[in-house]
Protein backbone atom coordinates (compact mmCIF):
# COMPACT_ATOMS: atom_id res chain seq x y z
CA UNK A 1 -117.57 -45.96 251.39
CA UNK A 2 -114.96 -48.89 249.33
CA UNK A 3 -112.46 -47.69 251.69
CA UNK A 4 -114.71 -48.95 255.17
CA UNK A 5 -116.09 -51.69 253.52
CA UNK A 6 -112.70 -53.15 252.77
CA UNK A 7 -110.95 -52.21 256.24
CA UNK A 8 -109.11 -49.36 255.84
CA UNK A 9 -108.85 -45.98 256.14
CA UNK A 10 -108.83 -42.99 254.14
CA UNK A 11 -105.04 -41.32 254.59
CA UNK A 12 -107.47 -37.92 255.24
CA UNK A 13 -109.44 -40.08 258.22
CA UNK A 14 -105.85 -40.59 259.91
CA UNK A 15 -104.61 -38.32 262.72
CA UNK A 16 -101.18 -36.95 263.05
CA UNK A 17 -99.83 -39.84 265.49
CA UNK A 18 -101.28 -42.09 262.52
CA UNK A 19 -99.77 -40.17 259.93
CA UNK A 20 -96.63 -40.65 262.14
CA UNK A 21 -96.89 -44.03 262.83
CA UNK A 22 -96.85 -45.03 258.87
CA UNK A 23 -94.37 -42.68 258.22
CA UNK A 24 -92.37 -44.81 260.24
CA UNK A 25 -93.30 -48.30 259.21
CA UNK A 26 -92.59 -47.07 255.35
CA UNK A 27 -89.42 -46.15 256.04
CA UNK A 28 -88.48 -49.47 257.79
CA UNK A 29 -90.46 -51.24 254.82
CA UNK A 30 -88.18 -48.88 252.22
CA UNK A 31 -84.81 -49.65 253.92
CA UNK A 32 -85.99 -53.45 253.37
CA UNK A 33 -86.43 -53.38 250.21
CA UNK A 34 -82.78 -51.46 249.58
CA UNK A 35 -81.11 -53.69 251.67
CA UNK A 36 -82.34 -57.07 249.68
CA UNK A 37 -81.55 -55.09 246.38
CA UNK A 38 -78.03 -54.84 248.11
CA UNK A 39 -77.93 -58.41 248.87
CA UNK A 40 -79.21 -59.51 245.61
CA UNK A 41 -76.54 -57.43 243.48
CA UNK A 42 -73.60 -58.09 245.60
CA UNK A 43 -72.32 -60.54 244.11
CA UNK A 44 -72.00 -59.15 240.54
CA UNK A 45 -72.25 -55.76 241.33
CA UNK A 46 -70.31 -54.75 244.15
CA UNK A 47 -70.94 -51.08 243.68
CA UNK A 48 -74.61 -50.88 243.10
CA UNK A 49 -74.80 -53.18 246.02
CA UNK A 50 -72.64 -50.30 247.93
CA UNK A 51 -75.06 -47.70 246.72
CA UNK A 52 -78.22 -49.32 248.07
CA UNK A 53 -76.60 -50.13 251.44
CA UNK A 54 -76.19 -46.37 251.76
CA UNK A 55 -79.55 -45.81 250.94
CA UNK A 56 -81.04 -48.53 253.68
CA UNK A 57 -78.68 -46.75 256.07
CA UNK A 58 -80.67 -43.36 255.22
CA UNK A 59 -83.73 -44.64 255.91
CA UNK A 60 -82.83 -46.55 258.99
CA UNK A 61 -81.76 -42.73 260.36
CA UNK A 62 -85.29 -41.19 258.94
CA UNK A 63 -86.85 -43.51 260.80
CA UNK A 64 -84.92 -42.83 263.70
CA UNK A 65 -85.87 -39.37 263.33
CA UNK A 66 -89.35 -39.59 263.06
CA UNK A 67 -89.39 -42.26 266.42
CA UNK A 68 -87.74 -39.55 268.29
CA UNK A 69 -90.64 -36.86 266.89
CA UNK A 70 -93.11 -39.63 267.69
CA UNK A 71 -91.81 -39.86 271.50
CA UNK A 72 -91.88 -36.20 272.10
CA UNK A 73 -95.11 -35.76 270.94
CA UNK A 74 -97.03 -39.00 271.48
CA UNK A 75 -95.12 -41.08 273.57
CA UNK A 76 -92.97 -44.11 273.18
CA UNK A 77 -95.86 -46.48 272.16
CA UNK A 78 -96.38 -46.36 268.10
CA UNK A 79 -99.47 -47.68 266.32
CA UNK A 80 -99.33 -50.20 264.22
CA UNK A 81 -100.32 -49.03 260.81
CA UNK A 82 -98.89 -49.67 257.27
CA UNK A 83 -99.37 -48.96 253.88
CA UNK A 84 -102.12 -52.01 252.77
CA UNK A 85 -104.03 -50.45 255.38
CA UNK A 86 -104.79 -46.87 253.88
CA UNK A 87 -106.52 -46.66 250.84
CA UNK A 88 -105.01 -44.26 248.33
CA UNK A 89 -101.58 -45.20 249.88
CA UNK A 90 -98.78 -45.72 247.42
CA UNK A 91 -97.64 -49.18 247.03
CA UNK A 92 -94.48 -50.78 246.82
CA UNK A 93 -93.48 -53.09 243.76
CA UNK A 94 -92.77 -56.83 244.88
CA UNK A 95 -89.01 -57.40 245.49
CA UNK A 96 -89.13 -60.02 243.31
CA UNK A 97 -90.59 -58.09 240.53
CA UNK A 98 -87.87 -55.67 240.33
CA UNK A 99 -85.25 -58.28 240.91
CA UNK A 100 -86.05 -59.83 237.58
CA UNK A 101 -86.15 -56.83 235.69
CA UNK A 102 -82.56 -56.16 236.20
CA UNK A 103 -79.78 -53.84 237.84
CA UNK A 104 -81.32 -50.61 235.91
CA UNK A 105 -84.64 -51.09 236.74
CA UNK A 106 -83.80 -51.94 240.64
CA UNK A 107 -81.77 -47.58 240.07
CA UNK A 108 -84.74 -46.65 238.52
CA UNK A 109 -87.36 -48.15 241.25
CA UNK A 110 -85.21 -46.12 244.03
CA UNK A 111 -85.66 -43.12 242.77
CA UNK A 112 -89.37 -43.57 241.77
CA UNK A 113 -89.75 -45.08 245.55
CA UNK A 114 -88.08 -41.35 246.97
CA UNK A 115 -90.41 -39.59 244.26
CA UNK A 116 -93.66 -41.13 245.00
CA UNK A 117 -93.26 -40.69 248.63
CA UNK A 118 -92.67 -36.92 248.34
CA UNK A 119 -95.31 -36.40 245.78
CA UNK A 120 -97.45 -38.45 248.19
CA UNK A 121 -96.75 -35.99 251.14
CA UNK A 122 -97.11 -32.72 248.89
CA UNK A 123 -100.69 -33.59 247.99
CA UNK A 124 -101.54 -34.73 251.32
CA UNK A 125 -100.26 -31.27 252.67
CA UNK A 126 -102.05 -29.83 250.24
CA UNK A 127 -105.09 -30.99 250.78
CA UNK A 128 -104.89 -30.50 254.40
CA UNK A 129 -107.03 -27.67 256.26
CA UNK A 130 -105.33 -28.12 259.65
CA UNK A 131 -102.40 -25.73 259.80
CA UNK A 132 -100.34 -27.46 262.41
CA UNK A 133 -101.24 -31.40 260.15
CA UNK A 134 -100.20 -29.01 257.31
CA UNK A 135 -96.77 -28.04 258.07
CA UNK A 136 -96.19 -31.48 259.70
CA UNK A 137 -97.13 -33.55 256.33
CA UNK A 138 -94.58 -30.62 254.60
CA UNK A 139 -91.74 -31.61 256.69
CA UNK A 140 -92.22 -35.15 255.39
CA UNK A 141 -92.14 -33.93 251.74
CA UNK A 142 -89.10 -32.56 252.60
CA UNK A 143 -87.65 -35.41 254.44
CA UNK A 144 -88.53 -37.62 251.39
CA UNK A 145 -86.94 -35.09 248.48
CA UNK A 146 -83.81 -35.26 250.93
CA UNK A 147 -83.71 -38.99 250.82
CA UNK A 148 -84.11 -38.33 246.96
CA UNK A 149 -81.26 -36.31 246.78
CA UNK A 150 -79.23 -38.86 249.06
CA UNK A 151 -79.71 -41.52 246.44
CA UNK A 152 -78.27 -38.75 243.60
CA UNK A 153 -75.11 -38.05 245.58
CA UNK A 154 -74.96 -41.80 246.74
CA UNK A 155 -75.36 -43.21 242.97
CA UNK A 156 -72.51 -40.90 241.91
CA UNK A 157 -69.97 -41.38 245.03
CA UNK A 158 -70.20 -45.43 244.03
CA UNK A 159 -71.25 -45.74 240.66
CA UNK A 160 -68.87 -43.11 239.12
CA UNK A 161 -69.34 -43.63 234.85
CA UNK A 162 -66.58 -46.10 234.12
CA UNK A 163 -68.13 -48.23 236.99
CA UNK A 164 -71.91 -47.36 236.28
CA UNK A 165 -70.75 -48.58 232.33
CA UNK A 166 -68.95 -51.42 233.43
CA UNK A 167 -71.73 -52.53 235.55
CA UNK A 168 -74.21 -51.51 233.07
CA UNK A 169 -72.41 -53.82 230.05
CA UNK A 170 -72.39 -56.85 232.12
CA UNK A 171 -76.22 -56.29 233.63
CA UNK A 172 -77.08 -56.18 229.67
CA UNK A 173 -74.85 -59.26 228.60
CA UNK A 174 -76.57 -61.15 231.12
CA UNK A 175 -79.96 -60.45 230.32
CA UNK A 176 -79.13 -61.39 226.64
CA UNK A 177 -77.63 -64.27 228.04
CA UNK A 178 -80.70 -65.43 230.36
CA UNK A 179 -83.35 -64.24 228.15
CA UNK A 180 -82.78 -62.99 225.18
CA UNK A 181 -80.48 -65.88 223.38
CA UNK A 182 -82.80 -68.78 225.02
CA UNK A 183 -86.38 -66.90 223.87
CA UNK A 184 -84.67 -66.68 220.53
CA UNK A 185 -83.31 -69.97 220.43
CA UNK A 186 -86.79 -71.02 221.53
CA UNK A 187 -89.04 -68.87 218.92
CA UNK A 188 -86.66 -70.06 215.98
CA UNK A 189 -87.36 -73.76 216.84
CA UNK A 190 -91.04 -73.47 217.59
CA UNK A 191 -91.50 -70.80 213.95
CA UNK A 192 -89.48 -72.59 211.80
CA UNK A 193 -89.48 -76.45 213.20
CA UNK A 194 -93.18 -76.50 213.48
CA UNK A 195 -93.79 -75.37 209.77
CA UNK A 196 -93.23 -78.81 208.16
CA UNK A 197 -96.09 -80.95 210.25
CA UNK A 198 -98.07 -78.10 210.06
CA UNK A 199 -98.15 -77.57 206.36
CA UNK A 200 -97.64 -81.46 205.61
CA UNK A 201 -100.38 -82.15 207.50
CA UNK A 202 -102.80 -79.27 205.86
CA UNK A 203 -102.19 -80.08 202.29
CA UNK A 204 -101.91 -83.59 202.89
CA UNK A 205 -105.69 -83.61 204.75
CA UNK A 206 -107.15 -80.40 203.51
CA UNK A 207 -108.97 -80.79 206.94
CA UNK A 208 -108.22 -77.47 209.03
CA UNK A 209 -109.09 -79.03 212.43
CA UNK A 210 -107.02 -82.12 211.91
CA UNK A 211 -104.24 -79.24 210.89
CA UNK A 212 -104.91 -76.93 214.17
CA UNK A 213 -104.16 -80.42 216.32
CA UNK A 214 -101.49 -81.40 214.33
CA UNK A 215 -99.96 -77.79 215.05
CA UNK A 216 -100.82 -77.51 218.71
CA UNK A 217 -99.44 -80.97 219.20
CA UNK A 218 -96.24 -79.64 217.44
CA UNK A 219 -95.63 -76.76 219.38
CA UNK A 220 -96.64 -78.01 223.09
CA UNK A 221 -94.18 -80.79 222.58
CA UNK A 222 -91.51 -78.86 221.20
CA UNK A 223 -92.22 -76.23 223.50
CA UNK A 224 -91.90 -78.81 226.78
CA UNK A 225 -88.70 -80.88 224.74
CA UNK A 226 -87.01 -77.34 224.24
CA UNK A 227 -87.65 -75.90 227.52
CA UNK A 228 -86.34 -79.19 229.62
CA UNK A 229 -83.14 -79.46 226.70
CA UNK A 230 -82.12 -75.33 228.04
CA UNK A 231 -82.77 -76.39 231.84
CA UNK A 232 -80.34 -79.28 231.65
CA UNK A 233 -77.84 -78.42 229.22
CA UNK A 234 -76.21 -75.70 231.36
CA UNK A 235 -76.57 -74.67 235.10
CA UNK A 236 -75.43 -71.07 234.34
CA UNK A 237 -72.68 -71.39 237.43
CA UNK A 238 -69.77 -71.40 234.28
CA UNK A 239 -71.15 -69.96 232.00
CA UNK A 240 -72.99 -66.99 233.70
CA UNK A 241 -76.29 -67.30 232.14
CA UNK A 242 -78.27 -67.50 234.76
CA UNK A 243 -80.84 -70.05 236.61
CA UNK A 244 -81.63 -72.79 234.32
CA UNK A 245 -85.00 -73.08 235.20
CA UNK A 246 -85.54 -69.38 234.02
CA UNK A 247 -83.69 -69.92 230.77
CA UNK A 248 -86.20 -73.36 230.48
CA UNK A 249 -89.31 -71.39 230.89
CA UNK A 250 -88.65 -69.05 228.45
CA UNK A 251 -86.93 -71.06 225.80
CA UNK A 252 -90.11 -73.40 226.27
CA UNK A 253 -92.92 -70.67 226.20
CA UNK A 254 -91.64 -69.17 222.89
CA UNK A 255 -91.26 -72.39 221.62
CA UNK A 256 -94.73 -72.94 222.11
CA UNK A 257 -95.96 -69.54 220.60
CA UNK A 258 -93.49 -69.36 217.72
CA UNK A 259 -95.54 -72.93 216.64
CA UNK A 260 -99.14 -71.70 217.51
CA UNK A 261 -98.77 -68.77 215.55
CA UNK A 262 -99.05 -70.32 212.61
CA UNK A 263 -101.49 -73.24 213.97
CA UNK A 264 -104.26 -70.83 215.50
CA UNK A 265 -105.35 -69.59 211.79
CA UNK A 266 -106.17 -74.05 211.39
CA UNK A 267 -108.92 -73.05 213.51
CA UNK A 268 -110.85 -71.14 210.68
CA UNK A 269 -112.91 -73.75 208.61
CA UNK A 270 -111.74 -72.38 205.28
CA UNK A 271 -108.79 -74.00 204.52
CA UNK A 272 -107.31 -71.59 202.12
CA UNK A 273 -108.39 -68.67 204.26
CA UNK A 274 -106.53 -69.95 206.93
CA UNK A 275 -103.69 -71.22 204.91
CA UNK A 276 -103.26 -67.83 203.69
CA UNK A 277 -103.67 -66.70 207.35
CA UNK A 278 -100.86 -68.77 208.01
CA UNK A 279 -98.17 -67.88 206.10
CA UNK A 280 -99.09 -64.38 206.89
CA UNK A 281 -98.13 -65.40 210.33
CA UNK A 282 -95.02 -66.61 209.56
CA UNK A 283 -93.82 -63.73 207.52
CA UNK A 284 -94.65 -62.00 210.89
CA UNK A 285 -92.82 -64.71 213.07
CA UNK A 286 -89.95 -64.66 210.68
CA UNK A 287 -89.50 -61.07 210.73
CA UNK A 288 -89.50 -60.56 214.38
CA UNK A 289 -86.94 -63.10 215.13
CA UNK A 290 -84.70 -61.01 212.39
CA UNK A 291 -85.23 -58.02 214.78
CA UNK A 292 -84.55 -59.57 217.97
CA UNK A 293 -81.39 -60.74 216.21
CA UNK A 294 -80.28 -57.37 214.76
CA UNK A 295 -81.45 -55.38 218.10
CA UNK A 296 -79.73 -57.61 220.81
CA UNK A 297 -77.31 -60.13 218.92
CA UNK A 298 -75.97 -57.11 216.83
CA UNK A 299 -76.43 -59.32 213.35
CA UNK A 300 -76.75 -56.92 210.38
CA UNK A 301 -80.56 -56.87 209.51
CA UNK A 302 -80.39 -57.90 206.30
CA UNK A 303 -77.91 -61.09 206.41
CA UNK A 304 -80.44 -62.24 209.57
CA UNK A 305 -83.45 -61.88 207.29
CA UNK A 306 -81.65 -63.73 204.41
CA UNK A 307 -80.79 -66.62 207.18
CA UNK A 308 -84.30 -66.78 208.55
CA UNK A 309 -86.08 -66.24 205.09
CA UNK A 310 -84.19 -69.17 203.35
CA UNK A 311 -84.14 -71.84 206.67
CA UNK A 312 -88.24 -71.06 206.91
CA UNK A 313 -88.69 -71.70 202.86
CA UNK A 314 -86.63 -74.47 203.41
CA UNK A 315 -88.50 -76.27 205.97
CA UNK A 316 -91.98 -74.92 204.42
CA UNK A 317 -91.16 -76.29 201.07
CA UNK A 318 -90.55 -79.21 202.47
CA UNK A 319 -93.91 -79.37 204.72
CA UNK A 320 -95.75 -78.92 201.64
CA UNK A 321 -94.06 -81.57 199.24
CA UNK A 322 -94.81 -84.02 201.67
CA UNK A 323 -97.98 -82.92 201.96
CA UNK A 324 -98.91 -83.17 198.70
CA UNK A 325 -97.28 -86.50 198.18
């Protein structure tokens, strides 16, 4: 009932020239979606890009394939029909979506793309009564777990291990370099920056409201100063670390929430109950920024903790001696 109310079909509604028809379309969408991962990785990594132009070039002949079937037993004329327009269909990730996440993740959506499909086709054969739709729907299933098997041997002929590791190494120094170092940069400012207006301005008022502004006020505008400061200071063409305005955004959104962790608690009345809150928070701020350090920046836990520990006392101290003055 959803399904006709919304427009489209069930996938068991469809006939077998249907079924054809966005077999076909799927595999044009498929060999898309490889070839823009190709274009997109080129430039850094030559091999991976290699790999997925392989795998466009398989589905460009699958399609061919099922065309010719198509002509022999329907005719030359396909229907239009794609996947937004069957409900229960799998769905395809946005491009862009995968792009961001990074070579391994643009590996890992090609072989989930050649898995779904055949699990897709399996269940629709299986739930099939027609004999003839059956063993049609199971020659799909095994077109798609060949074009799985076409990306194995295609990932090993280009990305043999020394160039899978070499590609791998720079895929992760780049994503530490784009997001990792700014949203650190970004959360140690906005944790440890903010902590002086925010406690100055708590003991010096005892007034938690007047404290939550204070702290909001703190961390938007450092959040916005930060973010603008990463954009500009370094285009990413010499240095390889990627667009600015990606490095800006993040640097400037965890800028913002490394300050209104700490603020938020301002918004319970009591002041000591949300004083307490507060530090709480920063204990918790402090010690994930000594993680992110010893995780990605390889900096022994305990000298990052001792860093972060005695800068955040430092400035805290400080907050509340003024405060108190």
């Amino acid at each position: 009932m959803f399904a006709s109310m919304s427009g489209r079909r069930r996938f068991g509604d469809l006939s077998e020239q249907e079924v054809l028809a966005l077999a076909v379309s799927s595999e044009e969408d498929d060999a898309r979606i490889y070839r823009w991962y190709a274009e997109k990785l080129r430039g850094e990594f030559p091999a991976s890009a290699a790999a997925f132009d392989e795998m466009a070039a398989e589905e460009d002949e699958h399609r061919r394939r099922l065309i010719d079937l198509h002509t022999r037993r329907f005719g030359p004329v396909i229907p239009l029909i794609r996947r937004e327009h069957v409900a229960g269909y799998y769905a395809r990730r946005p491009v862009w979506l995968v792009e961001q996440m990074g070579l391994e993740k643009m590996r890992a959506e090609a072989a989930r793309m050649e898995d779904q499909a055949h699990d897709f086709y399996v269940r629709a054969a299986q739930s099939s009564t027609d004999t003839d739709t059956r063993r049609f729907l199971g020659d799909l299933a095994a077109a798609e777990t060949g074009h799985r098997n076409a990306w194995d041997t295609i990932e090993e002929r280009n990305l043999p291990a020394d160039v899978r590791s070499a590609e791998d190494e720079a895929a992760h120094r780049r994503f530490v370099l784009t997001y990792v170092q700014p949203g650190l940069a970004g959360l140690m400012d906005g944790s440890v920056s903010t902590l002086a207006p925010i406690f100055a301005a708590a003991f010096a008022t005892q007034d938690t409201w007047q404290t939550f502004l204070v702290g909001l006020a703190a961390s938007v505008g450092a959040g916005i100063s930060m973010g603008f400061t990463e954009a500009a200071s370094d285009d990413g063409v010499i240095s390889g670390r990627g667009s600015p305005g990606t490095r800006g955004v993040v640097t400037g959104v965890m800028t913002t929430i490394g300050g209104l962790g700490h603020a938020l608690p301002y918004l319970i009345p009591h002041f000591w109950t949300a004083t307490v809150l507060a530090l709480v928070f920063v204990l918790m701020e402090l010690w994930a920024i000594t993680w992110i350090q010893n995780r990605y920046m390889q900096t022994p836990f305990w000298r990052a903790a001792l860093q972060i520990v005695a800068g955040g006392a430092l400035v805290l101290g400080a907050g509340v001696l003024i405060g108190q003055a």
